[in-house]
Protein backbone atom coordinates (compact mmCIF):
# COMPACT_ATOMS: atom_id res chain seq x y z
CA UNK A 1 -17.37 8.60 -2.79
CA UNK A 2 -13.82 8.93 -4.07
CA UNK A 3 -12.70 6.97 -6.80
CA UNK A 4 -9.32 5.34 -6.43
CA UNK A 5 -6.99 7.65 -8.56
CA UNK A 6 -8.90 10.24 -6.51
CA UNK A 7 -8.29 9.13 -3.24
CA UNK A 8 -4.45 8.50 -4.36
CA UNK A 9 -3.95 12.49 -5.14
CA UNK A 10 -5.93 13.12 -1.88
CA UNK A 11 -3.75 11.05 0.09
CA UNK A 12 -0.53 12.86 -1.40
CA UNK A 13 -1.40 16.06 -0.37
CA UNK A 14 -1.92 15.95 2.60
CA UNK A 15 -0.05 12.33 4.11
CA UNK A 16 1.72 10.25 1.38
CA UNK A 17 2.29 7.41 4.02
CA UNK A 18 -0.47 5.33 4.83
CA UNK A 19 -0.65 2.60 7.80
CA UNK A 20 -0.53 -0.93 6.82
CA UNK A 21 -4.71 -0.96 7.17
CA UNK A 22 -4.87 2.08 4.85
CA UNK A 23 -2.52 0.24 2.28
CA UNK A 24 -4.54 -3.27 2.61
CA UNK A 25 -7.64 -0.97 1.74
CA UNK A 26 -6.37 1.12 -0.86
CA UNK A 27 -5.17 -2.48 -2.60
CA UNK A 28 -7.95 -4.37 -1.81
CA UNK A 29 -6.13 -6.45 0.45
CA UNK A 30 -6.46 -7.81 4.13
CA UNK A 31 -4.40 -5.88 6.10
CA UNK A 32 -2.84 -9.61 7.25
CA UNK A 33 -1.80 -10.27 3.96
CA UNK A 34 -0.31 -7.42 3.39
CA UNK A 35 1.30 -7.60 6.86
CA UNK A 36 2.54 -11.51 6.02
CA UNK A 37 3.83 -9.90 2.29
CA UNK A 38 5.99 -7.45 4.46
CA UNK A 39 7.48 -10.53 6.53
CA UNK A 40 7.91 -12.50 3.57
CA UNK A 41 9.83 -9.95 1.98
CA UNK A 42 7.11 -9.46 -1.12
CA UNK A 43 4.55 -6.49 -1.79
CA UNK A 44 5.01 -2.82 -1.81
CA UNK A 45 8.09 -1.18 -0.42
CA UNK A 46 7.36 0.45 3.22
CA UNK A 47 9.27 2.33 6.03
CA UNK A 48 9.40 1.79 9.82
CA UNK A 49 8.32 5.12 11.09
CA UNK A 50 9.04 4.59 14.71
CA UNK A 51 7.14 1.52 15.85
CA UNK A 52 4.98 1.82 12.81
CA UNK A 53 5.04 0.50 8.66
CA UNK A 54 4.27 3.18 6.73
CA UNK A 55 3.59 2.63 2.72
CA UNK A 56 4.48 5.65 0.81
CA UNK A 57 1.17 6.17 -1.69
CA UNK A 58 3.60 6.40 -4.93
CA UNK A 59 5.15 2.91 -3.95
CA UNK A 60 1.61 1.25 -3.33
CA UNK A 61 1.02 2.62 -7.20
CA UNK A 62 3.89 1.43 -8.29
CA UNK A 63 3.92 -2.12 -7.26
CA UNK A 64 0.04 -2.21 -8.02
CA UNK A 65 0.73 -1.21 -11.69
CA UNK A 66 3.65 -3.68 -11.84
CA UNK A 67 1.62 -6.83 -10.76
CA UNK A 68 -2.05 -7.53 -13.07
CA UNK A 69 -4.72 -8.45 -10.55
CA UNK A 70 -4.52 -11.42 -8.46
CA UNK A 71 -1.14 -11.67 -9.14
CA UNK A 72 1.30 -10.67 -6.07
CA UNK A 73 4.46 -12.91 -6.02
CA UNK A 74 6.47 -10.13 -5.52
C-alpha cells in the first residue's frame, strides 16, 4: 500500500486533478465535508471541469500543509 507522499507523486503523473471523493480520501475527509467546505467558500482551491470539481493534487498539499490537523477554518 502507498504511503501518502507516494500516492501524491503517483497522482501527478499521471492525473493531478482528483474528484471531490478522491480529495475527501486523500485528506481524510468525508467527501460531504469537503463538498459543504467548497459551498462555504473554505478548504482547498478546486476547478469546475465541466459539470465536475476537480482538486488539483498540489493545491490539496498546499492547504493541508497550511492548516495543523483538525484544524480547517479556511
Amino acid at each position: 500500500m502507498l504511503n501518502l507522499s507516494e500516492r501524491a507523486q503517483s497522482a501527478r503523473k499521471t492525473c493531478p486533478f482528483l474528484t471531490a471523493k478522491q480529495a475527501a480520501f486523500h485528506l481524510g475527509l468525508a467527501t460531504i465535508t469537503l463538498r459543504k467546505m467548497r459551498a462555504e467558500g473554505r478548504g482547498p482551491r478546486c476547478r469546475l471541469h465541466g459539470r465536475t470539481w476537480r482538486y488539483h493534487i498540489d493545491d490539496l498539499e498546499r492547504w493541508s500543509s497550511a492548516y495543523p490537523s483538525g484544524h480547517h477554518d479556511v
